[in-house]
PDB file of N, CA and C in Angstrom:
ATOM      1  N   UNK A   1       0.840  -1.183   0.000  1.00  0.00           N
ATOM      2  CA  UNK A   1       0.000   0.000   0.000  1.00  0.00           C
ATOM      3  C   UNK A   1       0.882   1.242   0.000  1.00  0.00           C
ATOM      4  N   UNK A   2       0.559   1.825  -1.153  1.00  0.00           N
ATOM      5  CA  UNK A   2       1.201   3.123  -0.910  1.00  0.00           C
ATOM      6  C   UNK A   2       0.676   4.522   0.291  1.00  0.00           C
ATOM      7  N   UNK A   3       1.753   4.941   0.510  1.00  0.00           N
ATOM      8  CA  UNK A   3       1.605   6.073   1.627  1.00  0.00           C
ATOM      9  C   UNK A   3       1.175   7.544   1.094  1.00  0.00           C
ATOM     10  N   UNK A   4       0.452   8.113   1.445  1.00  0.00           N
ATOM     11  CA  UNK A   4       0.632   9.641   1.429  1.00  0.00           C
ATOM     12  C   UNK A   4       0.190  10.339   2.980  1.00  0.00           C
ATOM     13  N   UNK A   5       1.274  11.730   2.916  1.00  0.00           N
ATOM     14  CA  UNK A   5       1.394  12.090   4.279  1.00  0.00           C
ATOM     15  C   UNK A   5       0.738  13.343   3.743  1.00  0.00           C
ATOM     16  N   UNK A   6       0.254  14.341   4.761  1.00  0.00           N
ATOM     17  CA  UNK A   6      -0.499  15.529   4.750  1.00  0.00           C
ATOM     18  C   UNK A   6       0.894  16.511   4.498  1.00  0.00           C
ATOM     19  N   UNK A   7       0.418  17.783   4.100  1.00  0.00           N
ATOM     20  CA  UNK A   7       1.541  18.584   3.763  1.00  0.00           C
ATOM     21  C   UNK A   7       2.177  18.903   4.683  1.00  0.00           C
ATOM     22  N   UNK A   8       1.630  19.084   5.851  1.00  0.00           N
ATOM     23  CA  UNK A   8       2.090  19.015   7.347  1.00  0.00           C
ATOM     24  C   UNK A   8       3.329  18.629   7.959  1.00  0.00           C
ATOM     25  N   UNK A   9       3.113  16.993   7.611  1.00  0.00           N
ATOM     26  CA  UNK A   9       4.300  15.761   7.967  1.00  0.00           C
ATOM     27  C   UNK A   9       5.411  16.060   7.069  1.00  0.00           C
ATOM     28  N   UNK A  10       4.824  16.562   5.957  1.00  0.00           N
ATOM     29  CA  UNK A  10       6.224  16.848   4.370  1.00  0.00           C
ATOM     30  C   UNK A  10       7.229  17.533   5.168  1.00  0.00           C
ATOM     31  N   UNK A  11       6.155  18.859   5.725  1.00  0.00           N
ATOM     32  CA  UNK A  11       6.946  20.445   5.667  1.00  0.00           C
ATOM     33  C   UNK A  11       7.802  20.188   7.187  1.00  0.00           C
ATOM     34  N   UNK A  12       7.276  18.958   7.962  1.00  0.00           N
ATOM     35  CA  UNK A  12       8.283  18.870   8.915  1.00  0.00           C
ATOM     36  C   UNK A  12       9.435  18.094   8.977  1.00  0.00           C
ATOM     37  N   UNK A  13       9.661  17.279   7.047  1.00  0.00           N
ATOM     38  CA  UNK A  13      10.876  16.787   7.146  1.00  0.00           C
ATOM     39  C   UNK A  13      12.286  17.976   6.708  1.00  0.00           C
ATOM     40  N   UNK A  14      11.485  18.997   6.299  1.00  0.00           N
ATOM     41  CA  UNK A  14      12.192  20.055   5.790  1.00  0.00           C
ATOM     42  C   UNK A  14      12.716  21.089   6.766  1.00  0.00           C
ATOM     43  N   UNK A  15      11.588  21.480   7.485  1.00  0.00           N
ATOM     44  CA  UNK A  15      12.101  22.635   8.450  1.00  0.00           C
ATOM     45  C   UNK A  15      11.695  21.786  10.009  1.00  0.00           C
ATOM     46  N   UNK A  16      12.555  22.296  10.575  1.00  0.00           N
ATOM     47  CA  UNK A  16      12.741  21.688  11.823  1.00  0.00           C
ATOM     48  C   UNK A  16      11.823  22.020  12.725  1.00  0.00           C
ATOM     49  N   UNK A  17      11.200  21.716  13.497  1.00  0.00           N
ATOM     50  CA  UNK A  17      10.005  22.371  13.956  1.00  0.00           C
ATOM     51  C   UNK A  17       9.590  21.107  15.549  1.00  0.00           C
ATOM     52  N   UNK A  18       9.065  21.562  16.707  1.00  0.00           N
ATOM     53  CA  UNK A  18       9.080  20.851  17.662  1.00  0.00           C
ATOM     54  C   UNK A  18       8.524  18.750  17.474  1.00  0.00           C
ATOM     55  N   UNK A  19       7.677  19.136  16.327  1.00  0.00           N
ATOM     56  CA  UNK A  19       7.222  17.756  16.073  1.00  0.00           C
ATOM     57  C   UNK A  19       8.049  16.667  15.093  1.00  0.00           C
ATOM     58  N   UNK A  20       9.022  17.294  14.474  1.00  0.00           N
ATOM     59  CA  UNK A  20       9.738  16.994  13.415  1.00  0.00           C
ATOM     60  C   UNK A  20      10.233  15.240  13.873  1.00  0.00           C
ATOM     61  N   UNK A  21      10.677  15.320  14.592  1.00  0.00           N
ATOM     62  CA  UNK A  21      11.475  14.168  15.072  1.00  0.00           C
ATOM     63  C   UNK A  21      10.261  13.098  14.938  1.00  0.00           C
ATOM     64  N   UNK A  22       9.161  13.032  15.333  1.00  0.00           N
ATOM     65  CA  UNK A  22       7.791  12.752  15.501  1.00  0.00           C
ATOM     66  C   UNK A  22       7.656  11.870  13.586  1.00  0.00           C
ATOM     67  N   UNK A  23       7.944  13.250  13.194  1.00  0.00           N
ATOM     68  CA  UNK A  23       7.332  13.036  11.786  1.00  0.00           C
ATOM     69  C   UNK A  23       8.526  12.077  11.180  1.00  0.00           C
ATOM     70  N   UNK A  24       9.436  12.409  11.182  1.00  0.00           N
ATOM     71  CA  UNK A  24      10.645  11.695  10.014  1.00  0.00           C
ATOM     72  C   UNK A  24      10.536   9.931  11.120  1.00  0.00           C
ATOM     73  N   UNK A  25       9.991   9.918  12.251  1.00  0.00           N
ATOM     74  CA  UNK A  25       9.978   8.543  12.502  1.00  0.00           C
ATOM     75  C   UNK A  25       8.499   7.913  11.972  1.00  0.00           C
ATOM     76  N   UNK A  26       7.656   8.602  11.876  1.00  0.00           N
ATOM     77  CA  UNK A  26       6.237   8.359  11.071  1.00  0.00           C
ATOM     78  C   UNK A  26       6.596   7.624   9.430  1.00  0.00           C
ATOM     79  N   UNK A  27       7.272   8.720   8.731  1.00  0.00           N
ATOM     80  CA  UNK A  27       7.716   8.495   7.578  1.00  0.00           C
ATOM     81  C   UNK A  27       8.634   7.224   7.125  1.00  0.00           C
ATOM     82  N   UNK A  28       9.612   7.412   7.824  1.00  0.00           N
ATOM     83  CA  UNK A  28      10.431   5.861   7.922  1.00  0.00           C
ATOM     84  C   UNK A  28       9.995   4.657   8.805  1.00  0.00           C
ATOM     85  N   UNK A  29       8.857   4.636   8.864  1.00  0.00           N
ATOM     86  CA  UNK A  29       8.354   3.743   9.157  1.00  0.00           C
ATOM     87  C   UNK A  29       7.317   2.781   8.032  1.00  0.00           C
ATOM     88  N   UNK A  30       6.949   3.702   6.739  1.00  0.00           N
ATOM     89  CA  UNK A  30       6.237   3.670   5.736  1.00  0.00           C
ATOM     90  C   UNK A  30       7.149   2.899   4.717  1.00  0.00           C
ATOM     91  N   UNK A  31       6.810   2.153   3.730  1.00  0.00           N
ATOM     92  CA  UNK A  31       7.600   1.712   2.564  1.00  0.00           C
ATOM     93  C   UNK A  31       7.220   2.833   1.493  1.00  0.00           C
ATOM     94  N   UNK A  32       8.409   3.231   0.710  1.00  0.00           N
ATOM     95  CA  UNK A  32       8.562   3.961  -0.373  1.00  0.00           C
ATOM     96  C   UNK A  32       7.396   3.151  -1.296  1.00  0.00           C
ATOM     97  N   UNK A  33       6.686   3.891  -2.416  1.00  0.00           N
ATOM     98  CA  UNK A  33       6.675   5.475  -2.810  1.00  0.00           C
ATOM     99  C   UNK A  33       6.149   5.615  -1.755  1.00  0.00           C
ATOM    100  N   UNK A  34       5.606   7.264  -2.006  1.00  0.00           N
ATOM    101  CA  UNK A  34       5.435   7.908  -1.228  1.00  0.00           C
ATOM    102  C   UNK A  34       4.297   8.788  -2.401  1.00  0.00           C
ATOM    103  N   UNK A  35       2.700   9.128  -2.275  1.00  0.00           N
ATOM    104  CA  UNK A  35       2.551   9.795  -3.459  1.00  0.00           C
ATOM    105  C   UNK A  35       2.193  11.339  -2.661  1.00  0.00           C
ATOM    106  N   UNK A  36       2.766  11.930  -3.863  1.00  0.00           N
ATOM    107  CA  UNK A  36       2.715  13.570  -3.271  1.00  0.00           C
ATOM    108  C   UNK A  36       2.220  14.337  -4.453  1.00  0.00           C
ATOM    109  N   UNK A  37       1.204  15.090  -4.192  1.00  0.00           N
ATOM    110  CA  UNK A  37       0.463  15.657  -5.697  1.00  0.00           C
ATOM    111  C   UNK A  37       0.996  16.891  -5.522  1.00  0.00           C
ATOM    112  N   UNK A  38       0.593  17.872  -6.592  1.00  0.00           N
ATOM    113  CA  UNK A  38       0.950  19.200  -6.828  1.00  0.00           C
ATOM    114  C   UNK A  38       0.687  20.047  -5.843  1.00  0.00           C
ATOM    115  N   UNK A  39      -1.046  19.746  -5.894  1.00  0.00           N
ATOM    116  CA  UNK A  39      -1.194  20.882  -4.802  1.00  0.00           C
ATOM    117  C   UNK A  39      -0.702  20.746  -3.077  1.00  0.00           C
ATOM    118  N   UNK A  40       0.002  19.110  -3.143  1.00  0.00           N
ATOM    119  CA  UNK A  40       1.288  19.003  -1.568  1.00  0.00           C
ATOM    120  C   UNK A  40       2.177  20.121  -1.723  1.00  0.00           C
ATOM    121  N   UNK A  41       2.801  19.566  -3.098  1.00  0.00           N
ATOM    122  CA  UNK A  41       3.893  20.478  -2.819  1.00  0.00           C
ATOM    123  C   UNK A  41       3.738  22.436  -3.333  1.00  0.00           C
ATOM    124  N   UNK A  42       2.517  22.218  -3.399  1.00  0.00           N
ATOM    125  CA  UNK A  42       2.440  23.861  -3.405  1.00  0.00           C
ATOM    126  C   UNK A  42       2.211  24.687  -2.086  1.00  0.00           C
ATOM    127  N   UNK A  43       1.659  23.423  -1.272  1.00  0.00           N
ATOM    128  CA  UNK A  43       1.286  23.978   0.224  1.00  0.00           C
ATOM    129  C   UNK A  43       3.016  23.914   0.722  1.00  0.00           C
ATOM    130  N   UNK A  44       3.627  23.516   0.440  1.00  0.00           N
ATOM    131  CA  UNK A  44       4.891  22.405   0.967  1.00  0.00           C
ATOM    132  C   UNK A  44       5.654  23.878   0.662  1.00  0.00           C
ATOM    133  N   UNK A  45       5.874  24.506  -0.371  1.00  0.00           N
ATOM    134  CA  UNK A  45       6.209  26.035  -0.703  1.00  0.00           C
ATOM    135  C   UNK A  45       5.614  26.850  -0.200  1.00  0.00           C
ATOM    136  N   UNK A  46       4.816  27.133  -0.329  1.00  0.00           N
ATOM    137  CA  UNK A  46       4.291  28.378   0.848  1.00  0.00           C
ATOM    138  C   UNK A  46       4.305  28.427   2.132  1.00  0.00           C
ATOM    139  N   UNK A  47       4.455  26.946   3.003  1.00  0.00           N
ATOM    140  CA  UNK A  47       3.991  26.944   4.104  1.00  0.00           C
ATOM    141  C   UNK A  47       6.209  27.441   4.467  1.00  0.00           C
ATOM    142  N   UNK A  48       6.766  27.362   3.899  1.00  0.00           N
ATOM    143  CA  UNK A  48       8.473  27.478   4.081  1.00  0.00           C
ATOM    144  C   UNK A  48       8.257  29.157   3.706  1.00  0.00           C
ATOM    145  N   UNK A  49       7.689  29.618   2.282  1.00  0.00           N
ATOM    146  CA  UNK A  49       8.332  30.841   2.315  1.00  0.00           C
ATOM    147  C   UNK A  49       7.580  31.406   3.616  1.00  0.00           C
ATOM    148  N   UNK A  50       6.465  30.826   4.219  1.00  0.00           N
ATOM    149  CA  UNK A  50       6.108  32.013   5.002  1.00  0.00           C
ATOM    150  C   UNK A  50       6.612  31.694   6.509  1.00  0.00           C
ATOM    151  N   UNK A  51       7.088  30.824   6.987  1.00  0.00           N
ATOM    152  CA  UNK A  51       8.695  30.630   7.788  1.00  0.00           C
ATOM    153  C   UNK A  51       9.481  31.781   7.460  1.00  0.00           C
ATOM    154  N   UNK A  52      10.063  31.276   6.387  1.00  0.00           N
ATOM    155  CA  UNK A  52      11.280  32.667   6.084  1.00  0.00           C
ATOM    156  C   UNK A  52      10.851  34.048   6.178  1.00  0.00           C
ATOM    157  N   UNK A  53       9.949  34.247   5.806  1.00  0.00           N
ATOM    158  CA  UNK A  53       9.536  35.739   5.810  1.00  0.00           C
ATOM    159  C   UNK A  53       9.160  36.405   7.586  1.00  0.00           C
ATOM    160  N   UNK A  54       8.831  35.333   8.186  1.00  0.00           N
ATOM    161  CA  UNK A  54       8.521  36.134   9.678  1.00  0.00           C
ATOM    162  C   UNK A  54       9.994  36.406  10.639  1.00  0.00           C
TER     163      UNK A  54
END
C-alpha cells in the first residue's frame, strides 16, 4: 500500500520544527513510494516561504 502524508508531515521533514522528530519517525516507518500531488507540494512552498519571511 502506498503512503501519502499531509503537507504538514512533508513540511516537517524540511524545516525543523518541535514535532519533526515525531514526523521523520512516522515516515520511515512507511515503505517507499510515497505519493505527493501538486497541490502538496504547493502547500509544501508556501507553508516554508512564510517561515522565512517572519
Amino acid at each position: 500500500m502506498d503512503a501519502y502524508f499531509d503537507s504538514a508531515i512533508i513540511l516537517k521533514l524540511y524545516v525543523q520544527e518541535a514535532t519533526s522528530p515525531v514526523a521523520i519517525r512516522l515516515v520511515g516507518s512507511q515503505a517507499a513510494p510515497f505519493w505527493l500531488t501538486q497541490w502538496q507540494a504547493l502547500e509544501v512552498k508556501n507553508a516554508i516561504r512564510l517561515k522565512v519571511s517572519v
